[in-house]
N, C-alpha and C. Protein backbone atom coordinates (compact mmCIF):
# COMPACT_ATOMS: atom_id res chain seq x y z
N UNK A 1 -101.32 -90.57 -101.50
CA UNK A 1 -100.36 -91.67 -101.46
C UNK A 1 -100.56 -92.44 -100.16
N UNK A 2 -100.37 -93.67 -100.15
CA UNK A 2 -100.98 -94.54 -99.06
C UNK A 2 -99.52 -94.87 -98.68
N UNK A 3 -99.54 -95.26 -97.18
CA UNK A 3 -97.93 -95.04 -96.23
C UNK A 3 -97.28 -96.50 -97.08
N UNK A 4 -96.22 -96.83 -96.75
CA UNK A 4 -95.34 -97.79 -97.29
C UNK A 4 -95.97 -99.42 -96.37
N UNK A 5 -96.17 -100.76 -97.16
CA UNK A 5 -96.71 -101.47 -96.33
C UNK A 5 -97.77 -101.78 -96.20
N UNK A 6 -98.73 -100.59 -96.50
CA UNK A 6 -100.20 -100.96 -96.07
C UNK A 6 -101.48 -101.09 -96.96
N UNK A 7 -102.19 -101.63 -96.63
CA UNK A 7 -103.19 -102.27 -97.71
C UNK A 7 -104.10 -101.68 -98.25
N UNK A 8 -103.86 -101.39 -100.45
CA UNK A 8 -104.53 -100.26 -100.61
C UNK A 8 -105.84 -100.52 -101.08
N UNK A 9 -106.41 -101.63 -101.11
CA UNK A 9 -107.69 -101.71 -100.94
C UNK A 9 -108.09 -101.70 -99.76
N UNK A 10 -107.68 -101.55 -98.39
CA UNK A 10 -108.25 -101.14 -97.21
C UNK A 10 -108.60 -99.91 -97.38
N UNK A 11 -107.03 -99.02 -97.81
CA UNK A 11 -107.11 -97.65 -97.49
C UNK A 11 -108.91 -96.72 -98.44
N UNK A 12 -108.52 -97.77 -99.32
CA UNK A 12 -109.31 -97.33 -100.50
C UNK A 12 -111.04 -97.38 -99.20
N UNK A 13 -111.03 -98.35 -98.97
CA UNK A 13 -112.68 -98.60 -98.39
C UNK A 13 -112.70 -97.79 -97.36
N UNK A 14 -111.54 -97.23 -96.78
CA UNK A 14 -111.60 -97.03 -95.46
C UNK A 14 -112.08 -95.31 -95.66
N UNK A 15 -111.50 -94.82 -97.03
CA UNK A 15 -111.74 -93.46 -97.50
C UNK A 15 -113.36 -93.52 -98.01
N UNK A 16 -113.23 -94.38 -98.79
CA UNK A 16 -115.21 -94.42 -98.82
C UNK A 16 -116.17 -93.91 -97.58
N UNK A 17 -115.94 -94.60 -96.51
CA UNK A 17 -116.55 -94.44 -95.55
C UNK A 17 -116.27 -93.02 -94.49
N UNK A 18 -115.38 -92.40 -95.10
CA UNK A 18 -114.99 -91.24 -94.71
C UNK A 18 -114.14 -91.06 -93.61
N UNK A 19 -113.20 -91.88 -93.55
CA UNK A 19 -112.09 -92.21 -92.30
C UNK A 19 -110.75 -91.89 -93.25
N UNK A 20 -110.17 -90.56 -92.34
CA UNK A 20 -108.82 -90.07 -92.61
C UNK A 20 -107.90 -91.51 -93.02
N UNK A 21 -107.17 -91.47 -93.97
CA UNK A 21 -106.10 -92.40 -94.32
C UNK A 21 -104.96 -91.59 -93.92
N UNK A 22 -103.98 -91.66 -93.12
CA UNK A 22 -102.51 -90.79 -93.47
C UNK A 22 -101.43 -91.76 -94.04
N UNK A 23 -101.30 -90.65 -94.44
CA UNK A 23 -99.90 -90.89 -95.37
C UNK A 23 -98.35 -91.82 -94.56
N UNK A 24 -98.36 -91.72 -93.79
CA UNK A 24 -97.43 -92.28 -92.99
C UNK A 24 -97.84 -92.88 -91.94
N UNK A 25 -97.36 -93.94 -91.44
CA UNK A 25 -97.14 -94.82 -90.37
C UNK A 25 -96.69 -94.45 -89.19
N UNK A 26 -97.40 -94.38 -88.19
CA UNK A 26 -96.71 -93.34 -86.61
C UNK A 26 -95.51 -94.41 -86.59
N UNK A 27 -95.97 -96.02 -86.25
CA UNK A 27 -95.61 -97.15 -85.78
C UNK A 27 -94.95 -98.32 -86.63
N UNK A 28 -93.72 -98.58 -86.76
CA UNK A 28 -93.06 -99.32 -88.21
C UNK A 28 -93.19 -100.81 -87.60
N UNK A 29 -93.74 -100.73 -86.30
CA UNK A 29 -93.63 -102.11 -85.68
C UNK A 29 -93.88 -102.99 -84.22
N UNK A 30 -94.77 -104.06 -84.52
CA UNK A 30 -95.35 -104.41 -83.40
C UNK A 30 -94.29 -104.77 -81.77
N UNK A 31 -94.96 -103.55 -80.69
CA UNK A 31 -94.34 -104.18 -80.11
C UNK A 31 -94.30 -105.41 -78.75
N UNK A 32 -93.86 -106.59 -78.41
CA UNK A 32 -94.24 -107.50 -77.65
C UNK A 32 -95.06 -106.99 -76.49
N UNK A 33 -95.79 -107.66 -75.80
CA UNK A 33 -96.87 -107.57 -74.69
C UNK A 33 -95.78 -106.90 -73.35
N UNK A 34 -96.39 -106.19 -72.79
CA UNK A 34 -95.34 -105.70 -71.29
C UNK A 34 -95.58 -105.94 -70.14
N UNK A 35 -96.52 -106.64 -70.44
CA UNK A 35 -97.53 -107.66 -69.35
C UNK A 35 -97.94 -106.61 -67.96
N UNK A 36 -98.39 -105.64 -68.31
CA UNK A 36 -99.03 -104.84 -67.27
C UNK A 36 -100.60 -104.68 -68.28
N UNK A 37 -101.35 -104.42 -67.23
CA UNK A 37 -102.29 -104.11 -68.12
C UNK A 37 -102.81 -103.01 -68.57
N UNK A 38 -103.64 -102.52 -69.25
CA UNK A 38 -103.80 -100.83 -69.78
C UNK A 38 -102.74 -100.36 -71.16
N UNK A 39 -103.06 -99.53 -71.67
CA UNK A 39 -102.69 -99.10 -72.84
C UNK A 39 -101.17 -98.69 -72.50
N UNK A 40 -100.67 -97.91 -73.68
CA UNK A 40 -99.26 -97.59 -73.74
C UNK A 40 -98.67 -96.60 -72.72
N UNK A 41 -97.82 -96.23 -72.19
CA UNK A 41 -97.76 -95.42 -71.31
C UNK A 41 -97.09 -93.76 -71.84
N UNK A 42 -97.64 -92.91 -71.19
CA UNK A 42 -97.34 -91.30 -71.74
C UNK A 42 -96.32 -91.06 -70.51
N UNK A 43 -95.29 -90.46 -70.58
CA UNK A 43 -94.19 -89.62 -69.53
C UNK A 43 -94.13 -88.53 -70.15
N UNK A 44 -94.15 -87.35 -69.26
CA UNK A 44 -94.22 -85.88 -68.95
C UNK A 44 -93.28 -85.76 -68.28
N UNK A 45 -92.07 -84.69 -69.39
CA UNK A 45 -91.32 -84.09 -68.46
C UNK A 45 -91.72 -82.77 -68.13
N UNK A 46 -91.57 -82.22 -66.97
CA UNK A 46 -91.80 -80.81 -66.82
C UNK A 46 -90.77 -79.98 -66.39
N UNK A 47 -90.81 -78.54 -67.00
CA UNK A 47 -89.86 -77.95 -66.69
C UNK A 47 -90.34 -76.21 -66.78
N UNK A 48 -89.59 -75.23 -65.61
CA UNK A 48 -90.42 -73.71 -65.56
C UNK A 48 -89.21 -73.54 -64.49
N UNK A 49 -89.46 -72.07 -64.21
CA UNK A 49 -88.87 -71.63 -63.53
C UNK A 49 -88.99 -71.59 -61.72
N UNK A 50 -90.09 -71.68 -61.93
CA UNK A 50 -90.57 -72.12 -60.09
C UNK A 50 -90.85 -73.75 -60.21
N UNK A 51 -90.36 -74.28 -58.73
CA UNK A 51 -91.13 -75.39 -58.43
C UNK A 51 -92.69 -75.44 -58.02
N UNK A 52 -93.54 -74.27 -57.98
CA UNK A 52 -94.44 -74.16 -57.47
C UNK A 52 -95.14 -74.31 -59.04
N UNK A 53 -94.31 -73.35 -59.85
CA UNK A 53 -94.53 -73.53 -61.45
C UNK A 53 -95.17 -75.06 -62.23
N UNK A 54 -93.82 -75.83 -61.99
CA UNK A 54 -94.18 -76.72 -62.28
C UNK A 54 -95.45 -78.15 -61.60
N UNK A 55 -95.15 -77.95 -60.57
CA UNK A 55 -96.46 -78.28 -59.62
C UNK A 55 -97.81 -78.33 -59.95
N UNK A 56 -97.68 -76.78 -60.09
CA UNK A 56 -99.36 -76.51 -60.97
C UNK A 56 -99.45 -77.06 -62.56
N UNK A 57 -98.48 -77.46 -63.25
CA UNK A 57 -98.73 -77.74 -64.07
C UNK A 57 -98.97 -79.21 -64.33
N UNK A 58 -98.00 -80.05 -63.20
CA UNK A 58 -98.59 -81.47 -63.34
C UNK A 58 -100.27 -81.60 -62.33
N UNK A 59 -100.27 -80.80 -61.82
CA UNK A 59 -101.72 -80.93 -61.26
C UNK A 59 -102.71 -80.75 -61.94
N UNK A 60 -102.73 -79.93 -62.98
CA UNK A 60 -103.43 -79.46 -63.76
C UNK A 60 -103.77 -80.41 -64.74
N UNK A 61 -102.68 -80.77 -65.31
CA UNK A 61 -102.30 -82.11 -66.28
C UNK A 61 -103.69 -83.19 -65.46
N UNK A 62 -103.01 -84.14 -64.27
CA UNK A 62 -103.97 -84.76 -63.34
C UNK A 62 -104.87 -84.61 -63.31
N UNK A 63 -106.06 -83.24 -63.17
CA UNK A 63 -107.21 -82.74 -63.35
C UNK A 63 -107.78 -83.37 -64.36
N UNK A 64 -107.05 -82.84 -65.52
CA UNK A 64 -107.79 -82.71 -66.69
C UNK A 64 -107.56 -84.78 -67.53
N UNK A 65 -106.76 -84.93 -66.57
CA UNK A 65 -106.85 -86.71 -67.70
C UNK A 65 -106.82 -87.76 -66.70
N UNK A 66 -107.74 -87.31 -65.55
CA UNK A 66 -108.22 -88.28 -64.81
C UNK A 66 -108.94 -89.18 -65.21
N UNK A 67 -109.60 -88.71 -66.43
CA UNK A 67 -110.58 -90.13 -66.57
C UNK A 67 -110.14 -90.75 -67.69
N UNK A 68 -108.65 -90.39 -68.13
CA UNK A 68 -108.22 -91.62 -68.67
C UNK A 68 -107.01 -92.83 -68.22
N UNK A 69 -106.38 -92.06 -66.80
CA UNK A 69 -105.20 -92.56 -66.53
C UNK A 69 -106.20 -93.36 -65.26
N UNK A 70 -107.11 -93.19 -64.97
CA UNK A 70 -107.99 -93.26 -63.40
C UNK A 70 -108.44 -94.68 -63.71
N UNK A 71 -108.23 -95.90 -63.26
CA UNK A 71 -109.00 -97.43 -63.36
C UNK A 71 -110.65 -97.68 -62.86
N UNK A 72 -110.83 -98.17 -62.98
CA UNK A 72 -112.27 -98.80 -62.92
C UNK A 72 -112.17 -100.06 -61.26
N UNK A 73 -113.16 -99.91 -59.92
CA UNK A 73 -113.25 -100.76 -59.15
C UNK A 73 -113.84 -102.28 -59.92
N UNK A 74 -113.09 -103.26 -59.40
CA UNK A 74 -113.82 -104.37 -60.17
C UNK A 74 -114.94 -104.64 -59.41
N UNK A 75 -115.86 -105.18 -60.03
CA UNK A 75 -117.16 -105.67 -59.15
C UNK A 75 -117.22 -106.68 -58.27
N UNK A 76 -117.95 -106.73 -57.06
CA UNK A 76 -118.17 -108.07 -56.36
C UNK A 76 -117.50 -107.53 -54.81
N UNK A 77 -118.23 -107.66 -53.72
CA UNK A 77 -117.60 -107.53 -52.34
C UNK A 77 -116.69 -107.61 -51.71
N UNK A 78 -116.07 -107.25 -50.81
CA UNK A 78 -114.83 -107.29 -50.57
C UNK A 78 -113.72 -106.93 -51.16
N UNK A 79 -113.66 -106.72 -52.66
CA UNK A 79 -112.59 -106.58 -53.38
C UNK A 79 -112.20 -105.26 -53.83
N UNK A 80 -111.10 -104.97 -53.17
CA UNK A 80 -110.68 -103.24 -53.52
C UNK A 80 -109.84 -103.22 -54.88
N UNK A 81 -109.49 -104.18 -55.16
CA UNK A 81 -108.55 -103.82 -57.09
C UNK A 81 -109.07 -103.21 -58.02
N UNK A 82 -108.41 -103.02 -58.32
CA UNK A 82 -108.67 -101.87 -59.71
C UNK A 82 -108.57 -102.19 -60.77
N UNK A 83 -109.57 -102.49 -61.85
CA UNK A 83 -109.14 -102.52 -63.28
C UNK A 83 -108.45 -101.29 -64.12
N UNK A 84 -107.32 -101.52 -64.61
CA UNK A 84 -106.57 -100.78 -65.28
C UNK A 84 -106.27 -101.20 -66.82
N UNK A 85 -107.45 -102.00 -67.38
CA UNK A 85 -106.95 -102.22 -68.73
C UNK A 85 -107.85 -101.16 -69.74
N UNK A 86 -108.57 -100.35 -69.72
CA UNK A 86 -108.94 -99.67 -70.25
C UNK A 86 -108.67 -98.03 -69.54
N UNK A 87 -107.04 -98.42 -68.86
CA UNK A 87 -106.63 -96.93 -68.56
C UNK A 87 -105.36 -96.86 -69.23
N UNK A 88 -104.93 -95.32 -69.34
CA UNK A 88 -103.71 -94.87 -70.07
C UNK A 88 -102.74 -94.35 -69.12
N UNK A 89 -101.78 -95.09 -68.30
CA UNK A 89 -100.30 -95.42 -67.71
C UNK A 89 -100.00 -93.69 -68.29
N UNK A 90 -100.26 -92.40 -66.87
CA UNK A 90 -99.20 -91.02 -67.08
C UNK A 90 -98.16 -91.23 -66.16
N UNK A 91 -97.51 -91.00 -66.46
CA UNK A 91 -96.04 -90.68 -65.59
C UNK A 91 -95.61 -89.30 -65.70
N UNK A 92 -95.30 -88.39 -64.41
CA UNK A 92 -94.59 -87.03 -65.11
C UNK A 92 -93.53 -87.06 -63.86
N UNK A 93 -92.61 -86.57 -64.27
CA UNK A 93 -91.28 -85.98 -63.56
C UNK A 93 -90.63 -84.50 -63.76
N UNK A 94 -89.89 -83.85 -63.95
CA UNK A 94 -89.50 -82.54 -63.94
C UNK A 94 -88.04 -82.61 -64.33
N UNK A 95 -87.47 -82.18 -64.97
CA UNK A 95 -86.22 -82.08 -65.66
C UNK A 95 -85.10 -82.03 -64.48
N UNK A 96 -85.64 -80.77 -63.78
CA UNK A 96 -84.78 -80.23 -62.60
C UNK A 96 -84.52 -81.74 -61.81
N UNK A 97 -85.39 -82.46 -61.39
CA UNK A 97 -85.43 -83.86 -60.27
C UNK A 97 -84.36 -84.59 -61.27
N UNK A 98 -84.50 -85.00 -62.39
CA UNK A 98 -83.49 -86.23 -63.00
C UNK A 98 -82.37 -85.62 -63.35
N UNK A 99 -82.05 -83.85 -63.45
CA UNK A 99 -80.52 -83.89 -63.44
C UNK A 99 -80.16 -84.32 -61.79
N UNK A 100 -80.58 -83.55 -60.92
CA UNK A 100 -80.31 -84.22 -59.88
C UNK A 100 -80.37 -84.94 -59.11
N UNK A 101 -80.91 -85.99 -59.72
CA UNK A 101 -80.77 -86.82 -59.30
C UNK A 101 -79.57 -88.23 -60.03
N UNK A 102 -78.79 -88.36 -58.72
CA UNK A 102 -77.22 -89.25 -59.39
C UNK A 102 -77.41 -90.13 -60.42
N UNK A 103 -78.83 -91.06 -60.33
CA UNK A 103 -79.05 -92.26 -61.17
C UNK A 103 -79.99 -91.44 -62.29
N UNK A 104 -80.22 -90.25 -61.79
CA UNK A 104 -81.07 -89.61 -63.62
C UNK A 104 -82.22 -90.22 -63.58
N UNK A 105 -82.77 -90.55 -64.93
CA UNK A 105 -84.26 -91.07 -65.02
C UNK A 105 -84.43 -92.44 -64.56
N UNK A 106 -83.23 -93.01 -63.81
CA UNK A 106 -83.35 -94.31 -63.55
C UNK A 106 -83.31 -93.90 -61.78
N UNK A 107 -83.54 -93.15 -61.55
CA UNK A 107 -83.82 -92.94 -59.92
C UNK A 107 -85.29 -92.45 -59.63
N UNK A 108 -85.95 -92.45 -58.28
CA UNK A 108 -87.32 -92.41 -58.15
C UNK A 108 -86.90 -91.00 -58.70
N UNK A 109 -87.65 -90.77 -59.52
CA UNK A 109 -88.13 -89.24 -60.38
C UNK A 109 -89.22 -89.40 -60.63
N UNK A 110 -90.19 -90.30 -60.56
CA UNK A 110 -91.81 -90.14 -61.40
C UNK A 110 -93.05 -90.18 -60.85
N UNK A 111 -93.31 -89.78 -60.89
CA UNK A 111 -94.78 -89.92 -60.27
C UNK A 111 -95.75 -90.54 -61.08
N UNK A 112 -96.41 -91.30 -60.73
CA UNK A 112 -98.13 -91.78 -61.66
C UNK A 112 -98.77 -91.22 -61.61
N UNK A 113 -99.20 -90.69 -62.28
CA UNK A 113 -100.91 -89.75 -62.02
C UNK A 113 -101.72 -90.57 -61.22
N UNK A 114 -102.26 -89.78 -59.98
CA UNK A 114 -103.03 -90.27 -58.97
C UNK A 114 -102.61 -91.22 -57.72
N UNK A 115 -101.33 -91.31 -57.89
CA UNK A 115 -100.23 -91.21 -56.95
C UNK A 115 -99.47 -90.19 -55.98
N UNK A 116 -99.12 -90.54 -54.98
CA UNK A 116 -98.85 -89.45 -54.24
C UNK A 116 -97.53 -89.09 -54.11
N UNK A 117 -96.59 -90.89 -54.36
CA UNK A 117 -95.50 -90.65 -54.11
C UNK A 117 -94.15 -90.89 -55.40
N UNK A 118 -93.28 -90.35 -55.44
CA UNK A 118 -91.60 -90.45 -56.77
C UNK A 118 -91.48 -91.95 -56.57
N UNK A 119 -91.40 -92.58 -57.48
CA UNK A 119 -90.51 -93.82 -57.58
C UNK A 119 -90.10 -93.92 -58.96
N UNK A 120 -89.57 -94.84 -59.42
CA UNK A 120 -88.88 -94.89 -60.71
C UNK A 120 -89.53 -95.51 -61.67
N UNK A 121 -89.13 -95.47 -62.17
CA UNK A 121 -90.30 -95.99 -63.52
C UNK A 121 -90.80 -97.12 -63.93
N UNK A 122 -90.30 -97.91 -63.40
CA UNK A 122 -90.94 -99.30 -63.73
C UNK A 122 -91.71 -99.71 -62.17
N UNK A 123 -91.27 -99.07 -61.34
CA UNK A 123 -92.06 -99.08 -59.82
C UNK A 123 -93.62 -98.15 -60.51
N UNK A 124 -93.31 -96.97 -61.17
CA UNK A 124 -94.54 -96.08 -61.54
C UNK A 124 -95.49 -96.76 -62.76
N UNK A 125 -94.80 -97.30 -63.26
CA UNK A 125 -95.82 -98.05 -64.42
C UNK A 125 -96.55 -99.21 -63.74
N UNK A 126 -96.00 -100.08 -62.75
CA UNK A 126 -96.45 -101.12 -62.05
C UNK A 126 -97.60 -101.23 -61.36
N UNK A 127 -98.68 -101.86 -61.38
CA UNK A 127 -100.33 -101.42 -60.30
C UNK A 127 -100.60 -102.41 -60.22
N UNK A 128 -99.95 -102.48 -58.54
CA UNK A 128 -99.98 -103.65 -58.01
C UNK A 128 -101.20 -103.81 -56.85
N UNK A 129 -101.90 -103.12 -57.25
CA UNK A 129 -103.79 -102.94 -57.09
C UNK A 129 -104.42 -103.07 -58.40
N UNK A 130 -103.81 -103.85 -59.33
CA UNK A 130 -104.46 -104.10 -60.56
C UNK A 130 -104.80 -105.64 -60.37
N UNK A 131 -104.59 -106.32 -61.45
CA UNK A 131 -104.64 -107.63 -61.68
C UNK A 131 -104.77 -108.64 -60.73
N UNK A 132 -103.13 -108.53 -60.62
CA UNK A 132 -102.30 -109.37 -59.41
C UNK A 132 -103.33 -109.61 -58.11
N UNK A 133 -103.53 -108.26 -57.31
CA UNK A 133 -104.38 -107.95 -56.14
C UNK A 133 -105.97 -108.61 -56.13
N UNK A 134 -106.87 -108.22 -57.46
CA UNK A 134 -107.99 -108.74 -57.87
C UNK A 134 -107.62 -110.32 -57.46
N UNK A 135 -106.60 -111.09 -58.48
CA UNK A 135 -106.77 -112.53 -58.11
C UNK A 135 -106.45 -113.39 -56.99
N UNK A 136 -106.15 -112.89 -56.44
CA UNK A 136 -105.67 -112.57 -54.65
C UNK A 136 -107.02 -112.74 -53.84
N UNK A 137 -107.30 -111.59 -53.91
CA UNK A 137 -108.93 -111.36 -53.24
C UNK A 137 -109.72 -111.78 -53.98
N UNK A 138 -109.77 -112.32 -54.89
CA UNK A 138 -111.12 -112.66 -55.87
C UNK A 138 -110.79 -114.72 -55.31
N UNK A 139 -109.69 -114.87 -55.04
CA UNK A 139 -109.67 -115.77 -54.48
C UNK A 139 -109.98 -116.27 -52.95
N UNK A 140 -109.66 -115.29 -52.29
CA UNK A 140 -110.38 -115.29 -50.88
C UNK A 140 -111.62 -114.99 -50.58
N UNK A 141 -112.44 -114.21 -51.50
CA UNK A 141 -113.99 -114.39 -51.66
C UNK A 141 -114.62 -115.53 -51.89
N UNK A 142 -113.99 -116.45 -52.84
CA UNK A 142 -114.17 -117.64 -53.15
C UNK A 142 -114.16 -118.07 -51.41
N UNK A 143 -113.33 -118.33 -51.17
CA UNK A 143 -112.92 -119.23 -49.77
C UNK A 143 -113.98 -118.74 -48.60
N UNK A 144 -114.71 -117.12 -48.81
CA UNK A 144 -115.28 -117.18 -47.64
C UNK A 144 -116.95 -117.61 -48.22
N UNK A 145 -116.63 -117.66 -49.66
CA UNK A 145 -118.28 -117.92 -49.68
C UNK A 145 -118.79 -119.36 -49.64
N UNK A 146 -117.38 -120.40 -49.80
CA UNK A 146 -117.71 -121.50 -49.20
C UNK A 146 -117.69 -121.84 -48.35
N UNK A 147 -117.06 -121.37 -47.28
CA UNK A 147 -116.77 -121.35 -45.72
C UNK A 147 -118.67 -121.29 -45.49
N UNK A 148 -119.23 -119.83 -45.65
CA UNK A 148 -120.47 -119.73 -45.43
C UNK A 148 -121.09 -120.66 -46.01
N UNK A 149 -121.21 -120.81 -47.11
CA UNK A 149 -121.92 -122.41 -47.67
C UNK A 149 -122.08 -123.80 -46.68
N UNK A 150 -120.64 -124.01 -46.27
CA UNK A 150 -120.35 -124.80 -45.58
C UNK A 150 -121.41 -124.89 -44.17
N UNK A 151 -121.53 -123.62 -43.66
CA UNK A 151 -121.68 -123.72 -42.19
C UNK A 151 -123.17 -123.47 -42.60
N UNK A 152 -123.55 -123.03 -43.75
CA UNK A 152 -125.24 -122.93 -43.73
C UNK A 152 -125.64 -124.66 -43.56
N UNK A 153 -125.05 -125.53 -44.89
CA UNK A 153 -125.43 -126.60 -44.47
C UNK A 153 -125.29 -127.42 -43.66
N UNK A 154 -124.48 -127.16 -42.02
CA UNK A 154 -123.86 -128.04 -41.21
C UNK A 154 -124.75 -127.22 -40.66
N UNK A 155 -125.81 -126.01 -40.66
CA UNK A 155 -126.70 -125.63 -39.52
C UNK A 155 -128.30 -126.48 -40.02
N UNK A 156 -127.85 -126.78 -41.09
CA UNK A 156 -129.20 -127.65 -41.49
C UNK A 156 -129.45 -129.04 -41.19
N UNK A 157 -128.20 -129.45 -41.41
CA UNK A 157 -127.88 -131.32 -40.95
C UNK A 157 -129.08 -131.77 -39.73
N UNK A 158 -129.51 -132.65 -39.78
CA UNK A 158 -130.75 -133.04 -38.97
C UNK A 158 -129.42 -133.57 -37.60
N UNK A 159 -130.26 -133.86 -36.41
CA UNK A 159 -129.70 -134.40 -35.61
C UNK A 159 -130.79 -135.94 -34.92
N UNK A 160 -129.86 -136.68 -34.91
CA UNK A 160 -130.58 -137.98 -34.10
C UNK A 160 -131.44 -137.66 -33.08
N UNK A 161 -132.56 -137.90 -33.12
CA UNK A 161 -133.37 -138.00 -31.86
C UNK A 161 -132.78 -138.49 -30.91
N UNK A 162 -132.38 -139.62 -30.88
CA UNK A 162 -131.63 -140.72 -29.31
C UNK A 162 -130.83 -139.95 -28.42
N UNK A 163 -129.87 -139.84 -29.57
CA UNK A 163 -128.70 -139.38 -28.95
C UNK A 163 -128.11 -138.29 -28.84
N UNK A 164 -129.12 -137.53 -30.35
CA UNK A 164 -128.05 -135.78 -30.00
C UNK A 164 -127.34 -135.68 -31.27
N UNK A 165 -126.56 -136.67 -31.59
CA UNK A 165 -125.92 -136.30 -32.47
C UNK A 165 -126.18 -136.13 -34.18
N UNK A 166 -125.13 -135.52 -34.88
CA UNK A 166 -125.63 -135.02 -36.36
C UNK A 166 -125.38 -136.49 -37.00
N UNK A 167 -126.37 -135.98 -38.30
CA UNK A 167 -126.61 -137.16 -38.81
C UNK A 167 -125.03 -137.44 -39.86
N UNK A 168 -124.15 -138.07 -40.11
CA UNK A 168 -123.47 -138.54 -41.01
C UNK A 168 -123.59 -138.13 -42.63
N UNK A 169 -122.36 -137.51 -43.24
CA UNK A 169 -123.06 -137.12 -44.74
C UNK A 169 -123.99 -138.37 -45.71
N UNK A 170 -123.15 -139.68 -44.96
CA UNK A 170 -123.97 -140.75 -45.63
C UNK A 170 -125.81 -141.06 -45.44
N UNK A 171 -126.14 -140.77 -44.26
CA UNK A 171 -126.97 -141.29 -43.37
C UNK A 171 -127.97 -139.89 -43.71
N UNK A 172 -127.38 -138.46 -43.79
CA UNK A 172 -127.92 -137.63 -44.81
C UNK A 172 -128.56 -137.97 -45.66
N UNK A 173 -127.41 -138.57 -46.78
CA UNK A 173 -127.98 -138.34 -48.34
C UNK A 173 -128.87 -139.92 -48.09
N UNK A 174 -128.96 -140.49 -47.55
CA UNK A 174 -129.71 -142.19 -47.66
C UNK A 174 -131.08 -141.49 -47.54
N UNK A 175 -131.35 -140.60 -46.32
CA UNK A 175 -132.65 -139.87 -45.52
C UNK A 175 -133.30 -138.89 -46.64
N UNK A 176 -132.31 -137.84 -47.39
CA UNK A 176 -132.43 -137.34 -48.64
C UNK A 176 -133.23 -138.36 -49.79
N UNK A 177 -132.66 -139.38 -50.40
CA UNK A 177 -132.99 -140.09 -51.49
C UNK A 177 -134.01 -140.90 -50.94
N UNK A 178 -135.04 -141.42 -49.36
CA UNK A 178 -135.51 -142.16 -49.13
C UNK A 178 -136.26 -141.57 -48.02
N UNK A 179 -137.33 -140.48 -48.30
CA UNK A 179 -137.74 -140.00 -47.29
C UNK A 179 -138.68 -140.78 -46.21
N UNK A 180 -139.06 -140.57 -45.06
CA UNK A 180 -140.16 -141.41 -44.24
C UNK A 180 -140.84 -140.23 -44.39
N UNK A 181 -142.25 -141.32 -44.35
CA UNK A 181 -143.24 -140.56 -44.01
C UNK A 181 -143.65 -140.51 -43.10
């Protein structure tokens, strides 16, 4: 039986080719953009009898799904941001921290995987060494590589014999389009 909704000549081709169809729908519905980038986000609560207990267990966690929660350096000099759109947003906290804490899951309780420090959850979902930061510095690269542009060709500019001085951008491009021989 094909889930409620969905298209049974897809399902049909999709079984040809030997791709599981299930029966049900995880997801009844699209939801709007959250304008961070990277996939959906996973939260881990943890809970044991030692704090040392639980410790090892979000570390462990960390270990093992570093290379999906972990971003990508973007390319090009100078620029330390991080691509995070082909990473998966972990968050874990501990049961024990959000009872006690007064504001509950709305107080720093979370940690990001690969983070060091609790903040709250929309502070922990936030990577503000993502995007934001890239267009920042991807903009000041811009600025220094014309800066250098700049000063390569003001070390090239001819100078007047007479007098010393540089030649004019006009008096340039005339000398450019009309060389002496």
């Amino acid at each position: 039986m094909v889930a409620p909704k969905a298209d049974k000549a897809k399902a049909h081709a999709a079984r040809r080719h030997g791709v599981a169809v299930h029966d049900f729908r995880l997801w009844s519905r699209i939801y709007p953009p959250t304008g961070r980038e990277g996939y959906v986000p996973f939260a881990f609560v943890f809970t044991g009898r030692t704090k040392a207990q639980r410790a090892s267990r979000m570390r462990r966690l960390e270990q093992a799904a570093r290379s999906y929660f972990a971003g990508t350096q973007y390319a090009g000099g100078g620029i330390t941001a991080v691509d995070y759109h082909q990473a998966v947003p972990v968050v874990v906290t501990e049961l024990e921290r959000i009872t006690a804490d007064p504001k509950g899951a709305a107080g720093k309780v979370w940690r990001r995987l690969g983070r060091d420090e609790w903040q709250t959850l929309t502070d922990a979902l936030d990577n503000p060494d993502g995007d934001r930061l890239y267009v920042v510095q991807a903009e000041q690269a811009r600025k220094r590589q014309k800066e250098r542009e700049a000063a390569a060709r003001e070390a090239q500019r001819p100078v007047r014999r007479r007098c010393g001085m540089k030649f004019t951008d006009d008096r340039w491009q005339t000398v450019h389009l009309f060389p002496t021989q």
